[in-house]
N, C-alpha and C. Protein backbone atom coordinates (compact mmCIF):
# COMPACT_ATOMS: atom_id res chain seq x y z
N UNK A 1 -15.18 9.44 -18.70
CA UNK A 1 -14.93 8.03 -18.40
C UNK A 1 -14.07 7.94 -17.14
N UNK A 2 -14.34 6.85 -16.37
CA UNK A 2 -13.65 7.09 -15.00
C UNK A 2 -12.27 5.75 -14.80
N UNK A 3 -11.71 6.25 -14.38
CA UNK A 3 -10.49 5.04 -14.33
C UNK A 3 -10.49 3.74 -14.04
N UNK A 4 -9.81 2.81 -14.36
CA UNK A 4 -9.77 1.60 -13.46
C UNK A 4 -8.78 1.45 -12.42
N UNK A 5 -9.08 0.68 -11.54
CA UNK A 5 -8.22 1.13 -10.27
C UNK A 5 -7.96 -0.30 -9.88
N UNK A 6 -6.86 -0.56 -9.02
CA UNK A 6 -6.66 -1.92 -8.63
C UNK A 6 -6.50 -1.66 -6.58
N UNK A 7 -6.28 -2.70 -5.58
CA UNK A 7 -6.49 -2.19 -4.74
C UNK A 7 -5.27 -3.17 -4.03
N UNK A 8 -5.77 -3.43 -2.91
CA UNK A 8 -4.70 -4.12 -1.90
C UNK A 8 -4.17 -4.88 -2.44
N UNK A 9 -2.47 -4.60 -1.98
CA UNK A 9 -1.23 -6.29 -1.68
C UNK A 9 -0.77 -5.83 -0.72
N UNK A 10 -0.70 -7.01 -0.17
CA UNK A 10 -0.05 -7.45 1.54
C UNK A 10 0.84 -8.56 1.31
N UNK A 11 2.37 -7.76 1.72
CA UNK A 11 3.25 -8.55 1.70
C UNK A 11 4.26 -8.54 3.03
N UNK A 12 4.18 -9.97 3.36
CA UNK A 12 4.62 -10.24 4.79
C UNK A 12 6.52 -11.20 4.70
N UNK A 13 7.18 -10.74 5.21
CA UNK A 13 8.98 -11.68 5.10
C UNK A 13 8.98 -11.89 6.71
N UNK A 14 9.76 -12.69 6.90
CA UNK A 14 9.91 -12.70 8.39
C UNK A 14 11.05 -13.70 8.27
N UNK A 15 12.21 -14.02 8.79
CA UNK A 15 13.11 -14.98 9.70
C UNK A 15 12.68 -16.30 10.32
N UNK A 16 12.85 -17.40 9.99
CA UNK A 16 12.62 -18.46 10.37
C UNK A 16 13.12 -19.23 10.40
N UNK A 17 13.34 -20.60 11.39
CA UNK A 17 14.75 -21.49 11.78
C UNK A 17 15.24 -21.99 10.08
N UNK A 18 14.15 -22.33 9.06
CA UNK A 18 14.51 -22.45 7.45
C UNK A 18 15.00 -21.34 6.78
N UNK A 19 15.05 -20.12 7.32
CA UNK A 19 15.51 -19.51 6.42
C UNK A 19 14.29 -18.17 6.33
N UNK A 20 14.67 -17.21 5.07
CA UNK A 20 13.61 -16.44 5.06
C UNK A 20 11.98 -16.95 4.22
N UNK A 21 11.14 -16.26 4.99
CA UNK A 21 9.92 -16.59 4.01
C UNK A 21 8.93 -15.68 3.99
N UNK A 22 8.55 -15.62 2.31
CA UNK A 22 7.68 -14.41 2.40
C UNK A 22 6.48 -15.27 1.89
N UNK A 23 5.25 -14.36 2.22
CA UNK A 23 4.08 -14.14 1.96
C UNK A 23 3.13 -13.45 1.24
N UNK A 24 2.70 -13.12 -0.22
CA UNK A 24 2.21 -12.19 -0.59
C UNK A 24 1.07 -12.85 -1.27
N UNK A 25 -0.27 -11.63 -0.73
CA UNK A 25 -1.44 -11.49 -1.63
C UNK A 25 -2.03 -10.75 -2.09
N UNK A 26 -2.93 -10.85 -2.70
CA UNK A 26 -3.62 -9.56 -3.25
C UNK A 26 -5.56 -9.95 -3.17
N UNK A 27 -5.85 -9.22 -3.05
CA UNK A 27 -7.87 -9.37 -2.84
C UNK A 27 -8.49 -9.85 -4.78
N UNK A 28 -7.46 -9.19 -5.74
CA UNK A 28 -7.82 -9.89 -6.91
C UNK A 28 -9.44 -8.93 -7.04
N UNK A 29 -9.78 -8.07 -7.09
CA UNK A 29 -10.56 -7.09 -7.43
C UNK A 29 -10.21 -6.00 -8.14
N UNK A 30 -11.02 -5.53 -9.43
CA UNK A 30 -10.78 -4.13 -10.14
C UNK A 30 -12.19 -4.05 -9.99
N UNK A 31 -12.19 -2.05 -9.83
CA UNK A 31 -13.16 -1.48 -9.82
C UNK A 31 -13.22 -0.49 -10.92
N UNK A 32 -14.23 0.04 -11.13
CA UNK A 32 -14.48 1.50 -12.32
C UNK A 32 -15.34 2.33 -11.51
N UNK A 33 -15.11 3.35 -10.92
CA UNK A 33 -15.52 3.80 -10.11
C UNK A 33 -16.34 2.66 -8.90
N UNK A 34 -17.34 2.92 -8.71
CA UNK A 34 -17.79 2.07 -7.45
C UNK A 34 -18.10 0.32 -7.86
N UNK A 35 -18.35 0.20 -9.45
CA UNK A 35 -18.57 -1.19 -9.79
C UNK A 35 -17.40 -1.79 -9.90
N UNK A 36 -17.77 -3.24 -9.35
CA UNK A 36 -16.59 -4.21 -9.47
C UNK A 36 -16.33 -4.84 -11.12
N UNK A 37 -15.86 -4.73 -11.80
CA UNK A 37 -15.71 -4.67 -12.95
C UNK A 37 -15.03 -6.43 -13.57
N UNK A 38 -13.91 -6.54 -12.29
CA UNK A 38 -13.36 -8.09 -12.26
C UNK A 38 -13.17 -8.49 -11.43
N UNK A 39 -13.52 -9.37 -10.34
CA UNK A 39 -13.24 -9.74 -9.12
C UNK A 39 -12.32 -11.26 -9.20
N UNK A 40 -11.28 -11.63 -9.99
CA UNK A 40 -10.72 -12.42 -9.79
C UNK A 40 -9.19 -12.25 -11.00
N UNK A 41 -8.87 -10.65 -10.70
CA UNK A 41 -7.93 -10.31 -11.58
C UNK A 41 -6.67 -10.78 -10.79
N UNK A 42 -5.29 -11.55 -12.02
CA UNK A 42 -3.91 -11.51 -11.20
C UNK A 42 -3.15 -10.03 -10.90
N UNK A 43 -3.33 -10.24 -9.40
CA UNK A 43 -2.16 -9.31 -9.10
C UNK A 43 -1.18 -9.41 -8.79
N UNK A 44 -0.88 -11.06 -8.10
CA UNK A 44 0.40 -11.19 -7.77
C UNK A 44 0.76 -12.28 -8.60
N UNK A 45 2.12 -12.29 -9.41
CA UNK A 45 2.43 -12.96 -10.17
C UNK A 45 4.04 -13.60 -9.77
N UNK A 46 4.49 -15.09 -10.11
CA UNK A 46 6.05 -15.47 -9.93
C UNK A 46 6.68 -15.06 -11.56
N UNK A 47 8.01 -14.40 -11.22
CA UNK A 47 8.35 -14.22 -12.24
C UNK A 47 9.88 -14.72 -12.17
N UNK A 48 10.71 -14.90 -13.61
CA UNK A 48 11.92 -15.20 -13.20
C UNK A 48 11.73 -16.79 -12.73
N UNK A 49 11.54 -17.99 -13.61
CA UNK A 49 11.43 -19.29 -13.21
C UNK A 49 10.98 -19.19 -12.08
N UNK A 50 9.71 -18.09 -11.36
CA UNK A 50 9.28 -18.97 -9.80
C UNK A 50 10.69 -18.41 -8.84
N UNK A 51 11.65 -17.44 -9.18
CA UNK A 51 12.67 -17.04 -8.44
C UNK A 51 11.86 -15.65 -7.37
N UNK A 52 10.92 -14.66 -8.37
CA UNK A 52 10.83 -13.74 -7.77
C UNK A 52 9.39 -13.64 -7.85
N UNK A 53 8.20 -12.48 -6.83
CA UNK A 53 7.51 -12.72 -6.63
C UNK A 53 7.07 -11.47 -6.65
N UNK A 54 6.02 -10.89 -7.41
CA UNK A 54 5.66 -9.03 -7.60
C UNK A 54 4.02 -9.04 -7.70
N UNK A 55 3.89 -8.18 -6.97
CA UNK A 55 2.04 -7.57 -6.80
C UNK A 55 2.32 -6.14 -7.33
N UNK A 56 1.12 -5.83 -7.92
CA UNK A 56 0.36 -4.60 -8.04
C UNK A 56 -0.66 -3.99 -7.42
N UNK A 57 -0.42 -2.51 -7.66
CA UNK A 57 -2.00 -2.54 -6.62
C UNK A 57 -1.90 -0.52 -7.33
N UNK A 58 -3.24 -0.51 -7.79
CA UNK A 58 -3.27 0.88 -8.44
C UNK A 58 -3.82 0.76 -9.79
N UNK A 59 -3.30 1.62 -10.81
CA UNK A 59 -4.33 1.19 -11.79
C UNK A 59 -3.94 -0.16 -12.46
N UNK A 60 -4.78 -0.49 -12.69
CA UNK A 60 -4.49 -1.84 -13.56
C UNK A 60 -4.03 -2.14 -14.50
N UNK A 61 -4.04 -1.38 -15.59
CA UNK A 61 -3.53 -0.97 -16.93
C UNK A 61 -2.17 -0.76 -16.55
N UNK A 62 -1.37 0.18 -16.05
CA UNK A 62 -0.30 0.71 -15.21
C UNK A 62 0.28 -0.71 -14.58
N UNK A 63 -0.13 -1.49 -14.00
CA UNK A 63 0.01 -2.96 -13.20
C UNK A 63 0.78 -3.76 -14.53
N UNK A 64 -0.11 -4.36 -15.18
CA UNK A 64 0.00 -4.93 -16.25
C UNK A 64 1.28 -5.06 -16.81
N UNK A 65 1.30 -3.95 -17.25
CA UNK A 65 2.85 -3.00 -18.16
C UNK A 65 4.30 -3.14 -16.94
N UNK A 66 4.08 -2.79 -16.06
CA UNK A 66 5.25 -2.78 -15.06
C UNK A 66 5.34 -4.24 -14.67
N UNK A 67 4.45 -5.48 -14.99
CA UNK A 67 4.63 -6.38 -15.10
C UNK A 67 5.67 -7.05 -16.07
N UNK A 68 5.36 -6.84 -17.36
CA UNK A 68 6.07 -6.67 -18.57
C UNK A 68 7.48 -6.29 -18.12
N UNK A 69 7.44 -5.23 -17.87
CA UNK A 69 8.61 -4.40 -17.65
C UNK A 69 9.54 -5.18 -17.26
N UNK A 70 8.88 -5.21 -15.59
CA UNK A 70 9.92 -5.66 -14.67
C UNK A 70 10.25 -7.20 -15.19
N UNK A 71 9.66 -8.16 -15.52
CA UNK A 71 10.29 -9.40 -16.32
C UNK A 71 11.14 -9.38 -17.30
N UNK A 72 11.09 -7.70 -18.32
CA UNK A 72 12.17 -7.73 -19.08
C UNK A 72 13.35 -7.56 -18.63
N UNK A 73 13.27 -6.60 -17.39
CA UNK A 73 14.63 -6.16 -16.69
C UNK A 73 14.78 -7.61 -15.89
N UNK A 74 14.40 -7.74 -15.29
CA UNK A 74 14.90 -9.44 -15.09
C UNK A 74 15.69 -10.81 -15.66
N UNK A 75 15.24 -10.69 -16.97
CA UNK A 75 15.82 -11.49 -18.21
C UNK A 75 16.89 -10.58 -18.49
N UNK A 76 17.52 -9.33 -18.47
CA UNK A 76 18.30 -8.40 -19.36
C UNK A 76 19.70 -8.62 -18.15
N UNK A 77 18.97 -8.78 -17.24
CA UNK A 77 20.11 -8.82 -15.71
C UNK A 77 20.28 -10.18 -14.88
N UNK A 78 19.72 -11.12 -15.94
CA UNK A 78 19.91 -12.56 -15.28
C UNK A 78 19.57 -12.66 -13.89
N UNK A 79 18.18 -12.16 -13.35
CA UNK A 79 17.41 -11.94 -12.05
C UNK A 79 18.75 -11.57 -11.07
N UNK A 80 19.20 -10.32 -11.68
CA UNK A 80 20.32 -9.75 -10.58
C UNK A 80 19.19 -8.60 -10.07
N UNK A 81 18.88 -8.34 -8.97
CA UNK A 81 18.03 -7.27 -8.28
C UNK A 81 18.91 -6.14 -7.79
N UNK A 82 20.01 -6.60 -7.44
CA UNK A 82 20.50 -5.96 -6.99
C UNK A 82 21.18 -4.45 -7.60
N UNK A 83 21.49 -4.94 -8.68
CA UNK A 83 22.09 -3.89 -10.44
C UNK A 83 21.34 -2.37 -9.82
C-alpha cells in the first residue's frame, strides 16, 4: 500500500506602513501515489480564536494530528508561542 502525501504551503510576512502581514496557502491536493485522491483538502487552518495561522504539507495523516496537537499546546499556553 503506498502512502498518502500532502504537498505545497507558501507562506509569505512582509512589513507594511499597517503593520505586519502574512499570507498563507496551500494547493489543497492529496495524492496516493500518482492519483489525486482529494483535491480540495484543508491545509491551512486559523487556530487560537483566528489569532494564529498553520499549514501542512507532507503526509496527511501526520498533518491532521500536528494539527490537533499544536491547538492543544496553544490552549495549555494561552497562545503564548513564545514558551
Amino acid at each position: 500500500m503506498e502512502a498518502f502525501h500532502g504537498t505545497t504551503i507558501l507562506s509569505v510576512r512582509r512589513m507594511t506602513a499597517q503593520g505586519i502581514q502574512v499570507a498563507i496557502g496551500g494547493d489543497g491536493q492529496v495524492t496516493l501515489g500518482n492519483i489525486v485522491v482529494k483535491a480540495t483538502a484543508r491545509k491551512v487552518r486559523r487556530m487560537h480564536d483566528g489569532k494564529v495561522i498553520a499549514g501542512f504539507a507532507g503526509s496527511a495523516a501526520d498533518g491532521v494530528a500536528l494539527f490537533e496537537r499544536l491547538e492543544g499546546k496553544l490552549k495549555a499556553a494561552n497562545g503564548n508561542l513564545t514558551r
